[in-house]
N, C-alpha and C. Protein backbone atom coordinates (compact mmCIF):
# COMPACT_ATOMS: atom_id res chain seq x y z
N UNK A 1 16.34 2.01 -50.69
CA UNK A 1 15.33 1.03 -50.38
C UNK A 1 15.65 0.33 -49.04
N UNK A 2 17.18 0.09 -49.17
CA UNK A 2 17.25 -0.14 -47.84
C UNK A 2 17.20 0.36 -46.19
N UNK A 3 17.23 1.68 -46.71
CA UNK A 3 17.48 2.29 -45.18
C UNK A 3 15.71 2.86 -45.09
N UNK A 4 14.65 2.62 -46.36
CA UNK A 4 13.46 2.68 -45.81
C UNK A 4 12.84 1.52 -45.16
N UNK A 5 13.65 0.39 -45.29
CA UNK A 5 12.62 -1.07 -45.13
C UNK A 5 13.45 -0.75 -43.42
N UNK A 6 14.55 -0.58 -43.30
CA UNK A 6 15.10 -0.61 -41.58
C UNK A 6 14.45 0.61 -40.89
N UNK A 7 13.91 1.73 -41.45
CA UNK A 7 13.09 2.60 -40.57
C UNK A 7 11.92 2.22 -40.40
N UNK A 8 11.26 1.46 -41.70
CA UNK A 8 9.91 1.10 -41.16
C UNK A 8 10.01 -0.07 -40.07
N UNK A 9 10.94 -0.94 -40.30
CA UNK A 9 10.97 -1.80 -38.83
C UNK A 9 11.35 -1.44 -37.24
N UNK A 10 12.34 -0.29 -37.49
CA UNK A 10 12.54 0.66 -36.38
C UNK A 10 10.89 1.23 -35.80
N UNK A 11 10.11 2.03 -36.97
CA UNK A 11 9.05 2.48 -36.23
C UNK A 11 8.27 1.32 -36.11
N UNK A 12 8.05 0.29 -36.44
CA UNK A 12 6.99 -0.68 -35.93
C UNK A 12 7.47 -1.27 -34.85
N UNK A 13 8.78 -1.86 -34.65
CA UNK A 13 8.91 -1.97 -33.04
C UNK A 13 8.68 -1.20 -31.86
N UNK A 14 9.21 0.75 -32.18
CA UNK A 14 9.31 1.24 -31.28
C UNK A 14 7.81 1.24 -30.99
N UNK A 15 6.84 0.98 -32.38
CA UNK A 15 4.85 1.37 -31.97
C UNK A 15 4.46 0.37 -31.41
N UNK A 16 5.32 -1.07 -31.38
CA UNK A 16 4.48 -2.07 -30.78
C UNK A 16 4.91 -1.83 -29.43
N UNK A 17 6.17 -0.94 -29.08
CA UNK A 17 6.68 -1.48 -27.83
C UNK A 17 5.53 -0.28 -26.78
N UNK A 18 5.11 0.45 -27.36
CA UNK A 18 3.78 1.31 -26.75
C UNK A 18 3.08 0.80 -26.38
N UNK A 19 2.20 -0.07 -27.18
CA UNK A 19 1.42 -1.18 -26.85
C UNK A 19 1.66 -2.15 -26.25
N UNK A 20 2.06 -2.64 -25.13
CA UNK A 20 2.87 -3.64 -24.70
C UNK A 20 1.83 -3.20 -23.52
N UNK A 21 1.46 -4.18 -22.89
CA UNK A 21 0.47 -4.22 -21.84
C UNK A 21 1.52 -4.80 -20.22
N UNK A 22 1.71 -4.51 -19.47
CA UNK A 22 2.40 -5.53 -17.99
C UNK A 22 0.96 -6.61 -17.63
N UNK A 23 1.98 -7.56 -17.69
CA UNK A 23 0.78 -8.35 -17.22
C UNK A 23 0.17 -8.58 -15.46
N UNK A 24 -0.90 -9.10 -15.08
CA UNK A 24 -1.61 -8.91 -13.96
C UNK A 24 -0.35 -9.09 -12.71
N UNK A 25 0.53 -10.16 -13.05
CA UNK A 25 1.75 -10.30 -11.63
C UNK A 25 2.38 -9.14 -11.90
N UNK A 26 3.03 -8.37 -12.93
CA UNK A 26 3.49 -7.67 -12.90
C UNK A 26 3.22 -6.56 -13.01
N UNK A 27 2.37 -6.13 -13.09
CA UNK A 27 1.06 -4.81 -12.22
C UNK A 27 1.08 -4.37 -10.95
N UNK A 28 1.07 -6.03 -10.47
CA UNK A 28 0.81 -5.91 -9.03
C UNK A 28 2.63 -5.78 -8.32
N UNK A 29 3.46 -6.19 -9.31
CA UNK A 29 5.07 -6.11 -8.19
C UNK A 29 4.92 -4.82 -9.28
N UNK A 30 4.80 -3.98 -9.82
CA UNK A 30 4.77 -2.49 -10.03
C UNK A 30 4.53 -1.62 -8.50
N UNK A 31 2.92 -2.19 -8.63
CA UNK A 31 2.03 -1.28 -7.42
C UNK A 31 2.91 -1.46 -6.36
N UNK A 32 3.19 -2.57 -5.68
CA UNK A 32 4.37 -2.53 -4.34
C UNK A 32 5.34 -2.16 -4.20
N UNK A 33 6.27 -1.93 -5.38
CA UNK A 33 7.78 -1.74 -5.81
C UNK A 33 7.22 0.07 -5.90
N UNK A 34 6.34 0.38 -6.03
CA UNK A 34 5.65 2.03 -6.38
C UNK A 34 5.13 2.59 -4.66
N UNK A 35 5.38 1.45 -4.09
CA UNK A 35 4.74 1.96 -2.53
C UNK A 35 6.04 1.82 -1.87
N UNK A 36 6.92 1.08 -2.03
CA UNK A 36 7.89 0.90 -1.63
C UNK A 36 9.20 2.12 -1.62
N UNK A 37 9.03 2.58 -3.16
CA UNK A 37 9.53 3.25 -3.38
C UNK A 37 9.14 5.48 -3.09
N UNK A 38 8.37 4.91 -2.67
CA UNK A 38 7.24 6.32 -2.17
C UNK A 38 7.14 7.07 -3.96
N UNK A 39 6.55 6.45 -4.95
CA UNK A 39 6.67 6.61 -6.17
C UNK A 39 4.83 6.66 -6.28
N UNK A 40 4.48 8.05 -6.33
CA UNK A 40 3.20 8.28 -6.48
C UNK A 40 2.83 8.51 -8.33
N UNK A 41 3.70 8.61 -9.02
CA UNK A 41 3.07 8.50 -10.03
C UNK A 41 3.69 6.85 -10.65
N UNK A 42 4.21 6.17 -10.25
CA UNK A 42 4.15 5.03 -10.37
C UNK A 42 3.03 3.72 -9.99
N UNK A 43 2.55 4.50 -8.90
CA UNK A 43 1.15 4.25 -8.54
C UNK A 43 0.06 4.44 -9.48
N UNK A 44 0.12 5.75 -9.47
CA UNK A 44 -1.12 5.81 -10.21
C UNK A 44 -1.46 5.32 -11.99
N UNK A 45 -0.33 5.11 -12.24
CA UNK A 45 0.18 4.26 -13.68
C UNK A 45 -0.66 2.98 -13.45
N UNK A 46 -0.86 2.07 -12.61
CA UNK A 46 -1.40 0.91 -12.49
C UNK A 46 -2.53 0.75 -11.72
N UNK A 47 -3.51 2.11 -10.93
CA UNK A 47 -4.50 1.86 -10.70
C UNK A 47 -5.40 2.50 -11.57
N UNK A 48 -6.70 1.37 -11.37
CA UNK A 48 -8.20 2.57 -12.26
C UNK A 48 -8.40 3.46 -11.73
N UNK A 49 -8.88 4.13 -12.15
CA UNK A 49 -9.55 5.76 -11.77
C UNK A 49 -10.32 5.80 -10.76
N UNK A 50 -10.83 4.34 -9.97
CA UNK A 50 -10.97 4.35 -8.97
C UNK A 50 -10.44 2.83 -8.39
N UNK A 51 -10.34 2.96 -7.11
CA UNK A 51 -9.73 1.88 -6.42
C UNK A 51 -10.48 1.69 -4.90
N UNK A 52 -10.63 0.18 -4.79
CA UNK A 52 -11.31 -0.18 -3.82
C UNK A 52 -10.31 -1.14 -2.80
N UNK A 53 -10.21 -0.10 -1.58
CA UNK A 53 -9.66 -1.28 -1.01
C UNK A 53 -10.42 -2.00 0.63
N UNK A 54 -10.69 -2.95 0.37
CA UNK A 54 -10.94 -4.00 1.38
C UNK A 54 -10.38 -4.67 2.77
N UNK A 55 -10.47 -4.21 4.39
CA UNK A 55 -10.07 -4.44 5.43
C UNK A 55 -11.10 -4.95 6.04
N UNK A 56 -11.35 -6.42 6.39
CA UNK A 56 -12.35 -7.00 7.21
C UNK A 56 -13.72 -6.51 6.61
N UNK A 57 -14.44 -5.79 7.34
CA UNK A 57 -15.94 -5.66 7.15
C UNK A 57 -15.89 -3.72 6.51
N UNK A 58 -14.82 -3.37 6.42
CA UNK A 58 -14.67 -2.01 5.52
C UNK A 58 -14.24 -2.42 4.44
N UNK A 59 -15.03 -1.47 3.69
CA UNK A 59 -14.64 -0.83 2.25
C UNK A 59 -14.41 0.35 1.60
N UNK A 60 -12.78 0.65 1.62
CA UNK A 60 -12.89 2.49 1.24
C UNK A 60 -12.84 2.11 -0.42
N UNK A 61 -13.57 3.29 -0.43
CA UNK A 61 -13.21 3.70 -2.44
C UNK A 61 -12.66 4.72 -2.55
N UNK A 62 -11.69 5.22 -3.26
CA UNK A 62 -10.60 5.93 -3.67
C UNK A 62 -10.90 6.38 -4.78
N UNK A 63 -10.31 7.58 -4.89
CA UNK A 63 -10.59 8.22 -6.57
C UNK A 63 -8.76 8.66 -6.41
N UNK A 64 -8.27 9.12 -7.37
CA UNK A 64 -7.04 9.29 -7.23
C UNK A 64 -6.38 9.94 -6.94
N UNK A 65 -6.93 11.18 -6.26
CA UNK A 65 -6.30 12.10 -5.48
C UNK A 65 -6.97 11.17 -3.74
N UNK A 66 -8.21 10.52 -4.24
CA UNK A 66 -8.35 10.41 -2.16
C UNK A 66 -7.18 8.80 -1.67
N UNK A 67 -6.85 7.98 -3.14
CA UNK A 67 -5.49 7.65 -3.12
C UNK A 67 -4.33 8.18 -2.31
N UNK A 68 -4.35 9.59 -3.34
CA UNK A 68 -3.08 10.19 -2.81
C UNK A 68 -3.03 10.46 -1.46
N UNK A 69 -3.70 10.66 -0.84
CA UNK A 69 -4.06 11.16 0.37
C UNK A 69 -3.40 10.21 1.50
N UNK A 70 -4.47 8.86 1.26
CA UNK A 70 -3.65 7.85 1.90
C UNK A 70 -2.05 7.16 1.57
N UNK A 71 -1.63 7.40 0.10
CA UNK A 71 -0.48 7.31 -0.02
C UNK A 71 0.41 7.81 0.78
N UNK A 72 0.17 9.18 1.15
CA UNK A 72 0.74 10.23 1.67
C UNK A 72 1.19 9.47 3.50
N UNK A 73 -0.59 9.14 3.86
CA UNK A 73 -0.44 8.45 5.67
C UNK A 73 0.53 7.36 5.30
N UNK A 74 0.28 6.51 4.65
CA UNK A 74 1.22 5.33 4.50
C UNK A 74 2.69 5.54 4.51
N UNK A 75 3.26 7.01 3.74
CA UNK A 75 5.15 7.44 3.48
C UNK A 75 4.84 7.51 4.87
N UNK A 76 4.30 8.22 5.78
CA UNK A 76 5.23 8.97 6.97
C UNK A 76 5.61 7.89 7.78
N UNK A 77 4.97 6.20 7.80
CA UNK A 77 5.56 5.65 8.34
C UNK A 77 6.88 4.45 7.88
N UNK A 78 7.30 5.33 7.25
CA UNK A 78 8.40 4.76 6.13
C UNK A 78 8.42 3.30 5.92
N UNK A 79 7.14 3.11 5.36
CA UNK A 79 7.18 1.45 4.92
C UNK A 79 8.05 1.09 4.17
N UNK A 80 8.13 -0.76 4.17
CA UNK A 80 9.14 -1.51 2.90
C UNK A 80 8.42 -2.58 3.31
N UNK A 81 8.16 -3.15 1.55
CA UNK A 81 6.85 -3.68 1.14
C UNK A 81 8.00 -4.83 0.54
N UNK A 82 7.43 -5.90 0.96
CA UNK A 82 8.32 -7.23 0.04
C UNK A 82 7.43 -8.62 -0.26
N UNK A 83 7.15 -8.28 -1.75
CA UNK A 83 6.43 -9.53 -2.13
C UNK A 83 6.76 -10.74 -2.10
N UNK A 84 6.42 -12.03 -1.29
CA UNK A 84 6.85 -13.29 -1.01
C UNK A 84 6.58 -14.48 -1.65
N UNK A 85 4.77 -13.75 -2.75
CA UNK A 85 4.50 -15.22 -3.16
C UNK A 85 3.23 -14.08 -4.47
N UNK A 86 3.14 -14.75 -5.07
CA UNK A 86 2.36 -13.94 -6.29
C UNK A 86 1.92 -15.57 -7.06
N UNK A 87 0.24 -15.32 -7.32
CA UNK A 87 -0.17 -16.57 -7.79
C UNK A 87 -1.56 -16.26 -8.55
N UNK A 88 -1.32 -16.20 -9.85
CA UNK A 88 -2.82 -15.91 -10.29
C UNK A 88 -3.84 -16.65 -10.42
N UNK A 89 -4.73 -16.47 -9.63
CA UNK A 89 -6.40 -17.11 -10.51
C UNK A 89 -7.20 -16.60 -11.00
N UNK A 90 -7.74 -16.92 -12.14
CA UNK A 90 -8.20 -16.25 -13.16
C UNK A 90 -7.78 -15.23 -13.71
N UNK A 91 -8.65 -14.47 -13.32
CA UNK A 91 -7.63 -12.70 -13.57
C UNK A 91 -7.59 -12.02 -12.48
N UNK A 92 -8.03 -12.70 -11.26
CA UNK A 92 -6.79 -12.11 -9.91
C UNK A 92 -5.44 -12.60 -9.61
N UNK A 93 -4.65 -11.64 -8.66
CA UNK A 93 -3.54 -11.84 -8.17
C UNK A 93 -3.84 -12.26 -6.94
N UNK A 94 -3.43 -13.19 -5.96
CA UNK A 94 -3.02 -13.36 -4.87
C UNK A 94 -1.82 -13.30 -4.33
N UNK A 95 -1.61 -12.38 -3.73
CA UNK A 95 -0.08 -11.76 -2.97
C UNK A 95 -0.03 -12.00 -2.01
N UNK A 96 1.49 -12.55 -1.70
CA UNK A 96 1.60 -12.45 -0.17
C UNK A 96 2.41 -11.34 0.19
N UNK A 97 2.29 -10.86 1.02
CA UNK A 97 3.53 -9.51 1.36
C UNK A 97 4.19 -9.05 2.62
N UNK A 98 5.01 -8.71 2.65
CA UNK A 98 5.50 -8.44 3.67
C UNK A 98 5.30 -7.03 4.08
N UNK A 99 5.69 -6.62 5.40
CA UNK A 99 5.29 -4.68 5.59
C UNK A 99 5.74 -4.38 7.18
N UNK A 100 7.03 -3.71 6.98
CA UNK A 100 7.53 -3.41 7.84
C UNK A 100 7.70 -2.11 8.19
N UNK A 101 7.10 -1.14 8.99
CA UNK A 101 6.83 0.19 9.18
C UNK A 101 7.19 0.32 10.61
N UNK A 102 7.06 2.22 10.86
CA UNK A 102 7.26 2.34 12.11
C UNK A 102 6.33 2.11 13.02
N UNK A 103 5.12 2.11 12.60
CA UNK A 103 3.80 1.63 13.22
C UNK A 103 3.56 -0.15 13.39
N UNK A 104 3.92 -0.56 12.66
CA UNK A 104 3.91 -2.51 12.97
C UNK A 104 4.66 -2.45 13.51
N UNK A 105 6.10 -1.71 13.81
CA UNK A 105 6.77 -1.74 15.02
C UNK A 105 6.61 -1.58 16.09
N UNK A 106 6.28 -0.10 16.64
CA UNK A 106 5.31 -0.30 18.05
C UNK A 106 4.54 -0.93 18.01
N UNK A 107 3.56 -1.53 16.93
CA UNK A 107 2.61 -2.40 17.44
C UNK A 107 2.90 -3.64 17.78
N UNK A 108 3.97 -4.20 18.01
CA UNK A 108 4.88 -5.77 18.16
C UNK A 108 4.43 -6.75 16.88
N UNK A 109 4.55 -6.35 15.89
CA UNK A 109 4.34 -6.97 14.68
C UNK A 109 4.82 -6.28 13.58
N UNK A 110 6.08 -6.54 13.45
CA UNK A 110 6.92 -6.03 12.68
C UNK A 110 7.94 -7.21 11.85
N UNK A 111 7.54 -7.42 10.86
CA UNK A 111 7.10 -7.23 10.08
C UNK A 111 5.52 -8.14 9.98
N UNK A 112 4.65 -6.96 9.17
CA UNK A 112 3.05 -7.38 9.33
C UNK A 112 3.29 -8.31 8.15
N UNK A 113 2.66 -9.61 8.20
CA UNK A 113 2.62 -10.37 6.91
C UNK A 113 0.96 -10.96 6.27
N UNK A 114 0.87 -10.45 5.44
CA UNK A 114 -0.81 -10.74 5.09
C UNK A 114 -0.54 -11.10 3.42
N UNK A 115 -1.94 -11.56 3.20
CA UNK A 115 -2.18 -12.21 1.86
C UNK A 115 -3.31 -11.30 0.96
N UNK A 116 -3.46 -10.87 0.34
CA UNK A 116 -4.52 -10.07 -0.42
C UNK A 116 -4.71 -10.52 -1.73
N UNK A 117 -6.13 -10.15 -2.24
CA UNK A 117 -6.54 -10.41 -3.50
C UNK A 117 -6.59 -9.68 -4.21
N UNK A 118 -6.12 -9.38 -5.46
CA UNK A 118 -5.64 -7.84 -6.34
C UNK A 118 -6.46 -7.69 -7.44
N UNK A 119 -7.71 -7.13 -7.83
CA UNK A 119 -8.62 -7.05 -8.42
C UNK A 119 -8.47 -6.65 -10.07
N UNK A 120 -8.62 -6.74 -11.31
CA UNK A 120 -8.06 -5.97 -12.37
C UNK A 120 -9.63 -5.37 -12.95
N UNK A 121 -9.69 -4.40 -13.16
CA UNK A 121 -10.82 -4.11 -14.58
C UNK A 121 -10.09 -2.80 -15.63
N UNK A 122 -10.07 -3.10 -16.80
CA UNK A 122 -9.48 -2.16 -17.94
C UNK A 122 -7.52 -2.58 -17.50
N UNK A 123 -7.43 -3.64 -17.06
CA UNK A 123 -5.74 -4.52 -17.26
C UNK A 123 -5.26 -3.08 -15.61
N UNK A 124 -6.08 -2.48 -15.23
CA UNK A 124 -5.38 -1.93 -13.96
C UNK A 124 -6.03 -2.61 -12.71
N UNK A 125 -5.54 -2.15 -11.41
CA UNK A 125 -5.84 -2.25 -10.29
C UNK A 125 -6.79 -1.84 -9.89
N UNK A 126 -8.40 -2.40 -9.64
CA UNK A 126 -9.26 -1.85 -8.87
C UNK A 126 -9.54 -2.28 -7.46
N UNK A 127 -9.00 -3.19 -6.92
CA UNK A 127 -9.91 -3.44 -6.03
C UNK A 127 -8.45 -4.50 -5.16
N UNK A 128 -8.06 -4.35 -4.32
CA UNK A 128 -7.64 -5.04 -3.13
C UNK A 128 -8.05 -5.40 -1.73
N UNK A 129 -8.26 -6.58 -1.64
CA UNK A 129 -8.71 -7.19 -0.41
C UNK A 129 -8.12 -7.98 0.20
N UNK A 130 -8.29 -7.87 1.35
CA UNK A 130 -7.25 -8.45 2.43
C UNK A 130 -8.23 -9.91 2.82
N UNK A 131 -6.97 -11.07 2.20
CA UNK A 131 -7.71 -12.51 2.75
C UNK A 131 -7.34 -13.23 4.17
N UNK A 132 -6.17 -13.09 4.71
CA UNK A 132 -5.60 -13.18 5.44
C UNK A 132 -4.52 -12.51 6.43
N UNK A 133 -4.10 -12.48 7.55
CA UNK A 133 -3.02 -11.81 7.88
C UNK A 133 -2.28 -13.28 8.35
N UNK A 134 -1.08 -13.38 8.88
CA UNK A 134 -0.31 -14.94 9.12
C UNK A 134 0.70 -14.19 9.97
N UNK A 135 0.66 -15.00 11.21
CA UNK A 135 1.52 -15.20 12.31
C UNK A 135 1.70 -13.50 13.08
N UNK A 136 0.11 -12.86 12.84
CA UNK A 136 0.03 -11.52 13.55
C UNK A 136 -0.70 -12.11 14.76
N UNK A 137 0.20 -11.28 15.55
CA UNK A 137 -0.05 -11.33 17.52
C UNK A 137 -1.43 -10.11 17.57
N UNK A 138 -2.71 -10.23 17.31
CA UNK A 138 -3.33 -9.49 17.60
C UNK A 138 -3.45 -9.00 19.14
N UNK A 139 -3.40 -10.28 20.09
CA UNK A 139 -3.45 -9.41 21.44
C UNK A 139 -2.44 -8.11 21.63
N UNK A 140 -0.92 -8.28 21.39
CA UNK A 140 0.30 -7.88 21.60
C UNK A 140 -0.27 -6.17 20.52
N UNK A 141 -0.74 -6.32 19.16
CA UNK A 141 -1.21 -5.11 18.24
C UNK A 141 -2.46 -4.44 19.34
N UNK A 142 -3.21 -5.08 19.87
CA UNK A 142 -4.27 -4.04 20.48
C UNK A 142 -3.88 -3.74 21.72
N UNK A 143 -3.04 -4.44 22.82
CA UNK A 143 -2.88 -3.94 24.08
C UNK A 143 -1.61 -2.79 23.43
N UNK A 144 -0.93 -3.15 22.67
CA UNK A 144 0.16 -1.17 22.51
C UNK A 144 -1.04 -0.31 21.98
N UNK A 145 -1.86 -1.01 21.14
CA UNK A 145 -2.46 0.36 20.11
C UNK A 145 -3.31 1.16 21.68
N UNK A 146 -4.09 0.35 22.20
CA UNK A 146 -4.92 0.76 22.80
C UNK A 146 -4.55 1.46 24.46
N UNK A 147 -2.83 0.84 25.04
CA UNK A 147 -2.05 1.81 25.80
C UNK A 147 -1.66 3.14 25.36
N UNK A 148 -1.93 3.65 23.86
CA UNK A 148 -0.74 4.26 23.55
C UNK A 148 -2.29 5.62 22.97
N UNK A 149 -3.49 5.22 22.67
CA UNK A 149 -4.62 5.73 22.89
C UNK A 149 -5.26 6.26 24.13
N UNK A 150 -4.92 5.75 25.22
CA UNK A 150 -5.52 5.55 26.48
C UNK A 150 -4.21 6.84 26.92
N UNK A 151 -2.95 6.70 26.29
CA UNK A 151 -2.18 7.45 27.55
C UNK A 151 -2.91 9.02 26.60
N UNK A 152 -2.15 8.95 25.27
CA UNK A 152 -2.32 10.32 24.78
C UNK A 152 -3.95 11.09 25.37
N UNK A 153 -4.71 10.15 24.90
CA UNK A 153 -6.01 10.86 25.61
C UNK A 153 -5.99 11.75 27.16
N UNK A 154 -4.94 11.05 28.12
CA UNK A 154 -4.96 11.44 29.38
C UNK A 154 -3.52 12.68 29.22
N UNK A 155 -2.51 12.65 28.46
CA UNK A 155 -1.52 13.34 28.50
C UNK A 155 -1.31 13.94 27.16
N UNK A 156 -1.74 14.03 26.05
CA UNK A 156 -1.62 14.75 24.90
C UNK A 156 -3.02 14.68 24.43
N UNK A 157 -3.87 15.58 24.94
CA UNK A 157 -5.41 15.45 24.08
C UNK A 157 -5.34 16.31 22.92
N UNK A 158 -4.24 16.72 22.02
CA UNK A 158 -3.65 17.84 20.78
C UNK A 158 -4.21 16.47 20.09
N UNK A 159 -3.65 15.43 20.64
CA UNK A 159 -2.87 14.42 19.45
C UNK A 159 -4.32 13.41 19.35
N UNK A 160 -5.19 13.68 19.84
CA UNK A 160 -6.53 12.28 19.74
C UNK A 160 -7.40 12.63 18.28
N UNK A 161 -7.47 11.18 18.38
CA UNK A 161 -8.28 10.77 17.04
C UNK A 161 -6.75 10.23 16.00
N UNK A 162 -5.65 10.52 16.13
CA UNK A 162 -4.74 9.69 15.51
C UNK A 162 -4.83 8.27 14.80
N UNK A 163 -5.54 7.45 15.70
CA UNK A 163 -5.51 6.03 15.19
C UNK A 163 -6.73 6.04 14.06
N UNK A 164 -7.66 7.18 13.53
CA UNK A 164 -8.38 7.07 12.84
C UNK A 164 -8.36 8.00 11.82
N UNK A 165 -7.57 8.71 11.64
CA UNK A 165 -7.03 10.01 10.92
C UNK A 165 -6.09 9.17 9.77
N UNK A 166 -6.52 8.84 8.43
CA UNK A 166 -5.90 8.33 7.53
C UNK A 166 -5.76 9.72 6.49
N UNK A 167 -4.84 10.60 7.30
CA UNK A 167 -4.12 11.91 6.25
C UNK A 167 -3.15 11.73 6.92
N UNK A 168 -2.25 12.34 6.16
CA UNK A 168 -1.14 12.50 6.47
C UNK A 168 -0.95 13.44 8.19
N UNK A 169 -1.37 14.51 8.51
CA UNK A 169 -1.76 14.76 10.01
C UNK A 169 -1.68 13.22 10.95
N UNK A 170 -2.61 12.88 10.14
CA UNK A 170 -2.98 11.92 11.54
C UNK A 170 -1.33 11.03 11.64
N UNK A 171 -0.87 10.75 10.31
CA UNK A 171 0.14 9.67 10.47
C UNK A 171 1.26 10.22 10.79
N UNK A 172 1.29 11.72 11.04
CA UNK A 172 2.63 12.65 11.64
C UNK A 172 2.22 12.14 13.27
N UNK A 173 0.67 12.86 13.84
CA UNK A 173 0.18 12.45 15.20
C UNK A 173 0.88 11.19 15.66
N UNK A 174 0.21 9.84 14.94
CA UNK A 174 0.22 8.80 15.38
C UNK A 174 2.01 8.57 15.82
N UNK A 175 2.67 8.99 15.08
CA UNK A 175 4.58 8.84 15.15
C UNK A 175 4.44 9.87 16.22
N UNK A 176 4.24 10.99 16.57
CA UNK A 176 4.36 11.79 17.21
C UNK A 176 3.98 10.73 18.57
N UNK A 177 2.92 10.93 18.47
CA UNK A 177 2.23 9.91 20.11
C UNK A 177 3.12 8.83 20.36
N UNK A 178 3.75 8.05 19.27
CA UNK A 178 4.54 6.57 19.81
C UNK A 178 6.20 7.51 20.64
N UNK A 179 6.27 8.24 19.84
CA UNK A 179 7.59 9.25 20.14
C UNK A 179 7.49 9.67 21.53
N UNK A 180 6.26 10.22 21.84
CA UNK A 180 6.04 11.43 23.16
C UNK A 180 5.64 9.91 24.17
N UNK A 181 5.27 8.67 24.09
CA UNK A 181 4.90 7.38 24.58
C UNK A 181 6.10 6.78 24.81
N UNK A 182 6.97 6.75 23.91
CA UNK A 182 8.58 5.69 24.16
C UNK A 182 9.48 6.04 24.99
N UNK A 183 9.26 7.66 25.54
CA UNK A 183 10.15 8.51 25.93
C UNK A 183 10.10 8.34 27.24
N UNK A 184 8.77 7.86 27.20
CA UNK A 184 8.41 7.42 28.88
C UNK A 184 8.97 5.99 29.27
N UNK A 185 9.08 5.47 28.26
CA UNK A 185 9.18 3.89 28.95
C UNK A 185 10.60 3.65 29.36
């Protein structure tokens, strides 16, 4: 009798511990700690089946392979993602984050620091939007982006369309161009 009453409590913990939901902050330090870690099925563990993400006056939608895709541009510039401030309202997250890549590097904003709003429907990730960026040098980000466009166009025309190529190609290009660009300076 006894060693049935300790298995049935064995299996009801191990069944509740299935059911155990992460809650919305910790969803969201999943999703970053999963980008951070170039952990694509850790990713996709915490987004919906589709995902919307939000830059100024764009809106891409993602299904989970066109995810992967951009997951993919995002590794080649070996990001590290560091959450600074996590604050829920309602049932959003507001994050602050940090993002230090090889690309915010040439762009003289290294590390990029912005604030986003982290969307939930069905307890996953649908929808991220960018509310703010803080203490980014936009002049300093568009005079490299737009030297470093201007040269390849005149001395590597292989490599154009880079700054708009969100596959992995483009984000080999874009390192490629800062590479075949630094060499000069």
């Amino acid at each position: 009798m006894k060693n049935i009453f300790i298995l049935l409590v064995t299996i009801g913990i191990l069944t509740s511990c299935d059911n155990l939901q992460l809650n919305h902050k910790e969803t969201v330090k999943q999703y970053y700690h999963a980008f951070d870690a170039g952990n694509f099925n850790a990713l996709n563990a915490v987004i919906n089946d589709s995902i919307t993400i939000v830059s100024g006056d764009f809106a891409t939608n993602y299904n989970h392979d066109s995810f992967h895709v951009f997951f993919k541009w995002d590794s080649i510039f070996k990001p590290s993602y560091q959450i600074l401030d996590l604050e829920e309202k309602n049932t959003d997250v507001i994050v602050t984050i940090t993002q230090k890549n090889i690309r915010n590097e040439f762009l003289k904003n290294n590390p990029l620091k912005f604030k986003v709003k982290v969307t939930f429907e069905n307890e996953k990730i649908s929808r991220i939007e960018e509310l703010e960026y803080i203490d980014v040098n936009w002049n300093d980000w568009t005079q490299k982006r737009d030297s470093l466009e201007n040269w390849v166009e005149l001395n590597h025309q292989t490599l154009n369309g880079f700054i708009n190529d969100m596959t992995m190609k483009g984000a080999i290009n874009y390192i490629k161009a800062i590479e075949l660009y630094e060499a000069l300076e």
